[in-house]
PDB file of N, CA and C in Angstrom:
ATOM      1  N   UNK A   1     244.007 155.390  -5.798  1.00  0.00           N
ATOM      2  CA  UNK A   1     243.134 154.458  -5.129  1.00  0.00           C
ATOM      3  C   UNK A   1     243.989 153.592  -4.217  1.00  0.00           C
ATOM      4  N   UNK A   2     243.149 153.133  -3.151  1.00  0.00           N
ATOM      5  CA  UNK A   2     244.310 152.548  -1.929  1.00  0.00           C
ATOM      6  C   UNK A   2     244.219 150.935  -2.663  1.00  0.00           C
ATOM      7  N   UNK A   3     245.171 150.218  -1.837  1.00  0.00           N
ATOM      8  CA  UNK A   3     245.039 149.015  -2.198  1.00  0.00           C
ATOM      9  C   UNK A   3     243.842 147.940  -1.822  1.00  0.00           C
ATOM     10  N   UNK A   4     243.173 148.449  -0.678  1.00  0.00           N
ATOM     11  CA  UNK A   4     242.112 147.951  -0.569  1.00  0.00           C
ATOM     12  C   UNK A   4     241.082 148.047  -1.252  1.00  0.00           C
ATOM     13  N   UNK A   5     240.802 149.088  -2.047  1.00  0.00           N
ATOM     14  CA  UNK A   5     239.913 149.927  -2.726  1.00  0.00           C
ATOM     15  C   UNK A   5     240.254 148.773  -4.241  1.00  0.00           C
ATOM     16  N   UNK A   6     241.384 148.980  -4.535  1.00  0.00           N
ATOM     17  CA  UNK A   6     241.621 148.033  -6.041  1.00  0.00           C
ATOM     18  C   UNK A   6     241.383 146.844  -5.616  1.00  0.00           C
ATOM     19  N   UNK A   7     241.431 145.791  -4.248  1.00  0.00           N
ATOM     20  CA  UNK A   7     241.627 144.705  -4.233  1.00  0.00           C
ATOM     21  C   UNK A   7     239.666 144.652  -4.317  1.00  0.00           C
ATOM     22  N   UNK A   8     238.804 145.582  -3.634  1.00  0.00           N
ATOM     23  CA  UNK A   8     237.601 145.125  -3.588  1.00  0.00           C
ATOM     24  C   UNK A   8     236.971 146.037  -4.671  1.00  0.00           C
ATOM     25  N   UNK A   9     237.555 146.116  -5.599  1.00  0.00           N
ATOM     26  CA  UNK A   9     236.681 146.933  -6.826  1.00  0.00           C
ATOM     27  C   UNK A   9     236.226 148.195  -6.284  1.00  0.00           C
ATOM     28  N   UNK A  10     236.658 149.173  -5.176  1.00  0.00           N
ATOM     29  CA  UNK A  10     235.685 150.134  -5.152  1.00  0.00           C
ATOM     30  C   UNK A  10     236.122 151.380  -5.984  1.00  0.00           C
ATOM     31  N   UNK A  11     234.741 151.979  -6.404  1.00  0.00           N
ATOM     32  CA  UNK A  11     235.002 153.167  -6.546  1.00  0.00           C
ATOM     33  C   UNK A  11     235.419 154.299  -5.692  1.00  0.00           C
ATOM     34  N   UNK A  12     235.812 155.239  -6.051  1.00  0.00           N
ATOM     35  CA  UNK A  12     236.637 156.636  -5.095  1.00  0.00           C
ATOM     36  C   UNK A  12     235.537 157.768  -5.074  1.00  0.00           C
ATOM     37  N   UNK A  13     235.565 157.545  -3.855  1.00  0.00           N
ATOM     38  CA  UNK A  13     234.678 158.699  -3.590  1.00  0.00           C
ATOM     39  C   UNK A  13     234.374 160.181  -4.548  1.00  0.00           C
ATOM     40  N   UNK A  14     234.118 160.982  -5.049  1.00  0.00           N
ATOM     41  CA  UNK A  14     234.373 162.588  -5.100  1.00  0.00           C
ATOM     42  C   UNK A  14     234.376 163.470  -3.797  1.00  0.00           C
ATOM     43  N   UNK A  15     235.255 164.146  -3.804  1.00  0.00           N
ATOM     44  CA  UNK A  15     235.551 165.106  -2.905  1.00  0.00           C
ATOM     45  C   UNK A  15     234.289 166.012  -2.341  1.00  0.00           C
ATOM     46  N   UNK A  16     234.173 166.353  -1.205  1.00  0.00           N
ATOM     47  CA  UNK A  16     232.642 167.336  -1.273  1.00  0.00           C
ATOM     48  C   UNK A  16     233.242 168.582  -1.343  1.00  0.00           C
ATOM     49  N   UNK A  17     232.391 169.629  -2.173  1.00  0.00           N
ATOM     50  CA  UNK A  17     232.676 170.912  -2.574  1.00  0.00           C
ATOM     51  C   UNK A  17     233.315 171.653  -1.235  1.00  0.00           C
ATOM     52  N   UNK A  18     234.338 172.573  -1.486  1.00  0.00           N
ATOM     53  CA  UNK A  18     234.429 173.453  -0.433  1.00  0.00           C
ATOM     54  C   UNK A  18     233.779 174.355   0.198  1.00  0.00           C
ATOM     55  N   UNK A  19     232.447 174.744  -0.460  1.00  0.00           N
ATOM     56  CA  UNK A  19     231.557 175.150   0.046  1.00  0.00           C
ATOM     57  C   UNK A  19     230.849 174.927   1.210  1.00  0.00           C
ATOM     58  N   UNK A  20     230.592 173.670   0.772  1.00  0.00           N
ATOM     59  CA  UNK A  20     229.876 172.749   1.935  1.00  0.00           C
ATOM     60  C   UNK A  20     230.426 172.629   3.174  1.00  0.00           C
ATOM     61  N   UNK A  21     231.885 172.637   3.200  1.00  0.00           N
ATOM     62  CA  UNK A  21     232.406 172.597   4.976  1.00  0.00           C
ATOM     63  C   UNK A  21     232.592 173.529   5.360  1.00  0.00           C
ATOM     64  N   UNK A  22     232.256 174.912   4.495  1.00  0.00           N
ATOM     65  CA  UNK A  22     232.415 175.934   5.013  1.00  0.00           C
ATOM     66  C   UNK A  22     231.477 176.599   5.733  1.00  0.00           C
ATOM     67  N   UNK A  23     230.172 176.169   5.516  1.00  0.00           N
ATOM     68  CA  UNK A  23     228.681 176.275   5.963  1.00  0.00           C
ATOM     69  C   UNK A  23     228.288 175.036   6.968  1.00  0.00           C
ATOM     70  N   UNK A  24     229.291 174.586   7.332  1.00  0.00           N
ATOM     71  CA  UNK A  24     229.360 172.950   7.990  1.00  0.00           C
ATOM     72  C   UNK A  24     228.754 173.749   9.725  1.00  0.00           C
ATOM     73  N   UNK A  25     227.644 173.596  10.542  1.00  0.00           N
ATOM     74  CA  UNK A  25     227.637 174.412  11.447  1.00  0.00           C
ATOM     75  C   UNK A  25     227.665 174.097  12.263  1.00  0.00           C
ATOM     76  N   UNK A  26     229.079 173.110  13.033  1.00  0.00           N
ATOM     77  CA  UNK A  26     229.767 173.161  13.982  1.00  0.00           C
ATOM     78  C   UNK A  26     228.812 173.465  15.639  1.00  0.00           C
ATOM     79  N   UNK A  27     227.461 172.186  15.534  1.00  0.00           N
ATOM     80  CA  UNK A  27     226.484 172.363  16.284  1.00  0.00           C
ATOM     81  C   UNK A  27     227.272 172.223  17.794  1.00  0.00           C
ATOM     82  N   UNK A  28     228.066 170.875  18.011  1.00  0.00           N
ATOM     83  CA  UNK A  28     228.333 170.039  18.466  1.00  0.00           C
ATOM     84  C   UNK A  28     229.884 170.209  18.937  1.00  0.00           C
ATOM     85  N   UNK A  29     230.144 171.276  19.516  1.00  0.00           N
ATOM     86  CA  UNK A  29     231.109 171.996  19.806  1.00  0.00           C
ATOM     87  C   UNK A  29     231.748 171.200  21.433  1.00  0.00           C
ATOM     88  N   UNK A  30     232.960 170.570  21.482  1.00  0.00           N
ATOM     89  CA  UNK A  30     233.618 170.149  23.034  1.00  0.00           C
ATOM     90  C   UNK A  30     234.702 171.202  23.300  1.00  0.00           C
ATOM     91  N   UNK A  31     235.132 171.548  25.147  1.00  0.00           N
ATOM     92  CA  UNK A  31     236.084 171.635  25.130  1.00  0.00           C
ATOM     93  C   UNK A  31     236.959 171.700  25.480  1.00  0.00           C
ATOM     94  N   UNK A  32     238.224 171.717  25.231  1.00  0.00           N
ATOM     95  CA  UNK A  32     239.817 170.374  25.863  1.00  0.00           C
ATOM     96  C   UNK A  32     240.585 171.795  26.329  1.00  0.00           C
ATOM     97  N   UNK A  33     241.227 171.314  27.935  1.00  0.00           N
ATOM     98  CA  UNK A  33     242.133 172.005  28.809  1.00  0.00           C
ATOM     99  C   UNK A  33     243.217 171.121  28.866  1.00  0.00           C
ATOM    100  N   UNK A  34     244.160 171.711  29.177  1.00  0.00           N
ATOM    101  CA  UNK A  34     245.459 171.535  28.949  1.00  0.00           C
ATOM    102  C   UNK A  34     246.120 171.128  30.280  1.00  0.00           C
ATOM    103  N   UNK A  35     245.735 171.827  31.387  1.00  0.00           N
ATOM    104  CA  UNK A  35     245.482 171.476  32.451  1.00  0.00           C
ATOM    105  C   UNK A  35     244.632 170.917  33.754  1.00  0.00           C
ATOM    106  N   UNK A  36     244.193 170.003  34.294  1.00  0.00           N
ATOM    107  CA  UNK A  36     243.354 169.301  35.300  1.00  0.00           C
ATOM    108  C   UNK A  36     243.087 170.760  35.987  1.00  0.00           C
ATOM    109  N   UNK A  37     244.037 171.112  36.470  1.00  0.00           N
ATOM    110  CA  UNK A  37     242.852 172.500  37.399  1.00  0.00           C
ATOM    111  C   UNK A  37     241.988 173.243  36.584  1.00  0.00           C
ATOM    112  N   UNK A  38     242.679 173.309  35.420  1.00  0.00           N
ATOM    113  CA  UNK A  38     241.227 174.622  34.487  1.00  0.00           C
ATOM    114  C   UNK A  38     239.799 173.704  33.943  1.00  0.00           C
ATOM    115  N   UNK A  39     240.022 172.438  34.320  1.00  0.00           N
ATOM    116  CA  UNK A  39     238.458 171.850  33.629  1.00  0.00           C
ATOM    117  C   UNK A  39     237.159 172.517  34.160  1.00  0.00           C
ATOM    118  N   UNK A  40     236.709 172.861  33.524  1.00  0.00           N
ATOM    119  CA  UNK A  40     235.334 173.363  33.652  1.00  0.00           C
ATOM    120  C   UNK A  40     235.265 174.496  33.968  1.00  0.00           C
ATOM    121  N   UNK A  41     236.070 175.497  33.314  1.00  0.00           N
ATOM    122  CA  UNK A  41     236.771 176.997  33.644  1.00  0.00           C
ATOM    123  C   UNK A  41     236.316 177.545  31.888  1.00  0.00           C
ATOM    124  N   UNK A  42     235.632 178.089  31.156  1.00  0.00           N
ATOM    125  CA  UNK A  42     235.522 177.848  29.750  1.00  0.00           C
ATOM    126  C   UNK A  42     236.552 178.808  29.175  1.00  0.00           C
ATOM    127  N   UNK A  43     236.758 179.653  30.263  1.00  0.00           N
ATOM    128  CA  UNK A  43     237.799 180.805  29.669  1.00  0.00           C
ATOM    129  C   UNK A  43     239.425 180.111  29.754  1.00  0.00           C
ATOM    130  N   UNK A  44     239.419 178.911  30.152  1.00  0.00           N
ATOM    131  CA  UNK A  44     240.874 178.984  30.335  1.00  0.00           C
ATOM    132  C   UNK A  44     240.576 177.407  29.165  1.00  0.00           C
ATOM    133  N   UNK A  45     240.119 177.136  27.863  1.00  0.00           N
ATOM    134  CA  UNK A  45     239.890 176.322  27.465  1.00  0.00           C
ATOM    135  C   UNK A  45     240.954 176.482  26.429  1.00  0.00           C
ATOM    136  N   UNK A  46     241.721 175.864  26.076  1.00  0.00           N
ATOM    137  CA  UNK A  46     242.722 176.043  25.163  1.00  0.00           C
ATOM    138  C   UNK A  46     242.590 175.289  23.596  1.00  0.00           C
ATOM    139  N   UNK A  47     241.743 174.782  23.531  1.00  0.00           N
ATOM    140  CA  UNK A  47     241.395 173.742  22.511  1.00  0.00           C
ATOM    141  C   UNK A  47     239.429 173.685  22.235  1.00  0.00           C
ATOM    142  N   UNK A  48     238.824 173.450  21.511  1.00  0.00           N
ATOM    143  CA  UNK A  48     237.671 173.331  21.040  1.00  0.00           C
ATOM    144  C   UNK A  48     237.251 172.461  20.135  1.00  0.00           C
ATOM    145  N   UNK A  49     237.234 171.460  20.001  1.00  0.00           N
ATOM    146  CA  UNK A  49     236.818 170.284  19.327  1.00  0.00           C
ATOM    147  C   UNK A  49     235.131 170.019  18.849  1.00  0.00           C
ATOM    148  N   UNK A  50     235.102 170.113  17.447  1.00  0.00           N
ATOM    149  CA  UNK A  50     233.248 169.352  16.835  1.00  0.00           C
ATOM    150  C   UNK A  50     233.410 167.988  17.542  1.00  0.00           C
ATOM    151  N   UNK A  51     232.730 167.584  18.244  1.00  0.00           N
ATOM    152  CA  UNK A  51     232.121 166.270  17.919  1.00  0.00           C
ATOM    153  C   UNK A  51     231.521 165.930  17.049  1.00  0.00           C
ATOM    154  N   UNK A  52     230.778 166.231  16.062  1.00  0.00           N
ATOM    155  CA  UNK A  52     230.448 165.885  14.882  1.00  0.00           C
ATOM    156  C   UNK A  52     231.032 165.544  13.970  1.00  0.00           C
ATOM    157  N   UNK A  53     232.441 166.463  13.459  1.00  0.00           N
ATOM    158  CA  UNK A  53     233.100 166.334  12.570  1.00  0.00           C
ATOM    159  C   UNK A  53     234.767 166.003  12.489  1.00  0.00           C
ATOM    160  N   UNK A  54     234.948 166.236  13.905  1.00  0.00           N
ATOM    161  CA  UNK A  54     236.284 166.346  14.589  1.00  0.00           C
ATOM    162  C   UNK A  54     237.002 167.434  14.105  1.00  0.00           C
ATOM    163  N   UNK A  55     236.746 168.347  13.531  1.00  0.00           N
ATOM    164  CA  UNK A  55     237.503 169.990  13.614  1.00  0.00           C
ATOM    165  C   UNK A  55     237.907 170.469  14.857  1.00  0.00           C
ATOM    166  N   UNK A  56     239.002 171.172  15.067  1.00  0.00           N
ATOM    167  CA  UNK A  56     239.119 171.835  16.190  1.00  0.00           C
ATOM    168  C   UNK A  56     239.822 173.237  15.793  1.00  0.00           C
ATOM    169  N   UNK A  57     239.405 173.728  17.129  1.00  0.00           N
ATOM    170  CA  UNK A  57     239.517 174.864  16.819  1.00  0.00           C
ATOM    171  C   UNK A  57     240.604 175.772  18.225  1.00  0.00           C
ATOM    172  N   UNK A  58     241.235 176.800  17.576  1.00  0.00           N
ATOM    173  CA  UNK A  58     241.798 177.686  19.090  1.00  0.00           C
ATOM    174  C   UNK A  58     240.535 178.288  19.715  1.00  0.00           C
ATOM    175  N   UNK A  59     240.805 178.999  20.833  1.00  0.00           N
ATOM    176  CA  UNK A  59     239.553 180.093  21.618  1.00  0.00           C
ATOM    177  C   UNK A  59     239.170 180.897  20.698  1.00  0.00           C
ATOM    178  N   UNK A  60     240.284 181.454  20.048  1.00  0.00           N
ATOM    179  CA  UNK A  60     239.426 182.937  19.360  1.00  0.00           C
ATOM    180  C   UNK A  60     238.712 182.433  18.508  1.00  0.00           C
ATOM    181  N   UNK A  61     238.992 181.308  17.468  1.00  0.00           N
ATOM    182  CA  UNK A  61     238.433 180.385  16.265  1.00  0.00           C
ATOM    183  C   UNK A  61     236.960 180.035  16.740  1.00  0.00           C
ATOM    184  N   UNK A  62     236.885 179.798  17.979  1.00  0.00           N
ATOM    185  CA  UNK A  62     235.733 179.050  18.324  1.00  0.00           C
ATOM    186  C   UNK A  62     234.881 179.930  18.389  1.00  0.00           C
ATOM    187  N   UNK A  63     234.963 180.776  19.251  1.00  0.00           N
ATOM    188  CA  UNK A  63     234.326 182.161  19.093  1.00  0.00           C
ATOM    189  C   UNK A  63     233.545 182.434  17.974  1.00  0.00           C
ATOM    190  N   UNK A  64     234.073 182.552  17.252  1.00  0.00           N
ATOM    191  CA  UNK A  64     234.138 183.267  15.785  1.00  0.00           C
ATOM    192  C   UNK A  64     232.822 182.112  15.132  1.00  0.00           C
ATOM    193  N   UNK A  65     233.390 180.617  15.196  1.00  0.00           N
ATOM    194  CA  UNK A  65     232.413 179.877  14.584  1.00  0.00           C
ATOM    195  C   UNK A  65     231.330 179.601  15.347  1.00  0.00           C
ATOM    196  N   UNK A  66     231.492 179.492  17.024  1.00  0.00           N
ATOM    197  CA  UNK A  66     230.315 179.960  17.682  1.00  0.00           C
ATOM    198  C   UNK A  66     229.075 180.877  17.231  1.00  0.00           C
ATOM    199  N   UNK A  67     229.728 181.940  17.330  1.00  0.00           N
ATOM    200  CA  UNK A  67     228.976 183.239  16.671  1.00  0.00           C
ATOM    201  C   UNK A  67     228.394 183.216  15.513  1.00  0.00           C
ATOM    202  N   UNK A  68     228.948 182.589  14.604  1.00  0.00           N
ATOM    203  CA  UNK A  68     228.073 182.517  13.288  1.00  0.00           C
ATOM    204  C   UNK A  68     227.377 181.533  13.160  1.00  0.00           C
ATOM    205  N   UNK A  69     227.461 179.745  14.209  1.00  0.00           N
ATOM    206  CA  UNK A  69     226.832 179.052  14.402  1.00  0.00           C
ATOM    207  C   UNK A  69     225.257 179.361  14.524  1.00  0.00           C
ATOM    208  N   UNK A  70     225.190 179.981  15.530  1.00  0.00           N
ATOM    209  CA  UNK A  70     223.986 180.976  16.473  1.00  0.00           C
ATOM    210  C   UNK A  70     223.333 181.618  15.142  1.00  0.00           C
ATOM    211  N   UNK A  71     223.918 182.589  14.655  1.00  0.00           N
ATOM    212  CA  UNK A  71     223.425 183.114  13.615  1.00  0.00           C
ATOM    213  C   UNK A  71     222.797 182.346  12.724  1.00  0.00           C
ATOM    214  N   UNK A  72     223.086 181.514  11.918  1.00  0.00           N
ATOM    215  CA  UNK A  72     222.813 180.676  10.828  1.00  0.00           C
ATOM    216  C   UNK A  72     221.556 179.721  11.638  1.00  0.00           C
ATOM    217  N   UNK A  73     221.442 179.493  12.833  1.00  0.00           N
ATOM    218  CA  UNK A  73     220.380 178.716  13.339  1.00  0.00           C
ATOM    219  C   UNK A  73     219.172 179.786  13.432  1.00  0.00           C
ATOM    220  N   UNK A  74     219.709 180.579  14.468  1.00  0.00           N
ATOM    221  CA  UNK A  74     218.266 181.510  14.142  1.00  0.00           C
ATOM    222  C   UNK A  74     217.470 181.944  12.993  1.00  0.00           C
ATOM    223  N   UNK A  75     218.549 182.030  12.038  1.00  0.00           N
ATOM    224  CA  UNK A  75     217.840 181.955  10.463  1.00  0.00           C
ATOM    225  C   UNK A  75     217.493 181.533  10.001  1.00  0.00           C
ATOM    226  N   UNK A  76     217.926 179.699  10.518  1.00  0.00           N
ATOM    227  CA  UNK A  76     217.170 178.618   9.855  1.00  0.00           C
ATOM    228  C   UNK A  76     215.717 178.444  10.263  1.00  0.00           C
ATOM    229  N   UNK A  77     215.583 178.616  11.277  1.00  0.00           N
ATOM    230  CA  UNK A  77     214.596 178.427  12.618  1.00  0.00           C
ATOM    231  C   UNK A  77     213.457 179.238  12.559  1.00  0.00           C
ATOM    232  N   UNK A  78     213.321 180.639  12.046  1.00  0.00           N
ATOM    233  CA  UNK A  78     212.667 182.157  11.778  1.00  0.00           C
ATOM    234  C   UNK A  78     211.346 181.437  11.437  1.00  0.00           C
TER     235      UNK A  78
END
């Protein structure tokens, strides 16, 4: 427990299951260039950031959680 936590009596959170961020669906997807000429180029995006959660991700990563993003909505949505 931090010291702030003992100085104001709080209790400590529990951890959330690993489950749960694994199904976390990364609605809210930004994303960061490395260079001023490639902004707004999506293929030359080197970085991928949640705004929601602040995860980031490489290109291929994003992809990947892109893709199953999509998926998991249309299913929710049916």
């Amino acid at each position: 427990m931090s010291f702030l936590g003992r100085l104001f009596k709080r209790e400590e959170q529990p951890e959330a299951p690993a489950e749960a961020t694994e199904l976390y669906p990364h609605t809210a997807i930004s994303l960061r260039w490395e260079n001023a000429d490639d902004v707004g180029d999506d293929k030359r995006a080197t970085r991928f950031d949640c705004t929601a959660c602040g995860a980031s991700f490489m290109p291929e990563e994003a992809e990947r959680v892109r893709a199953e993003t999509g998926q998991r909505l249309k299913e929710t949505f049916r």
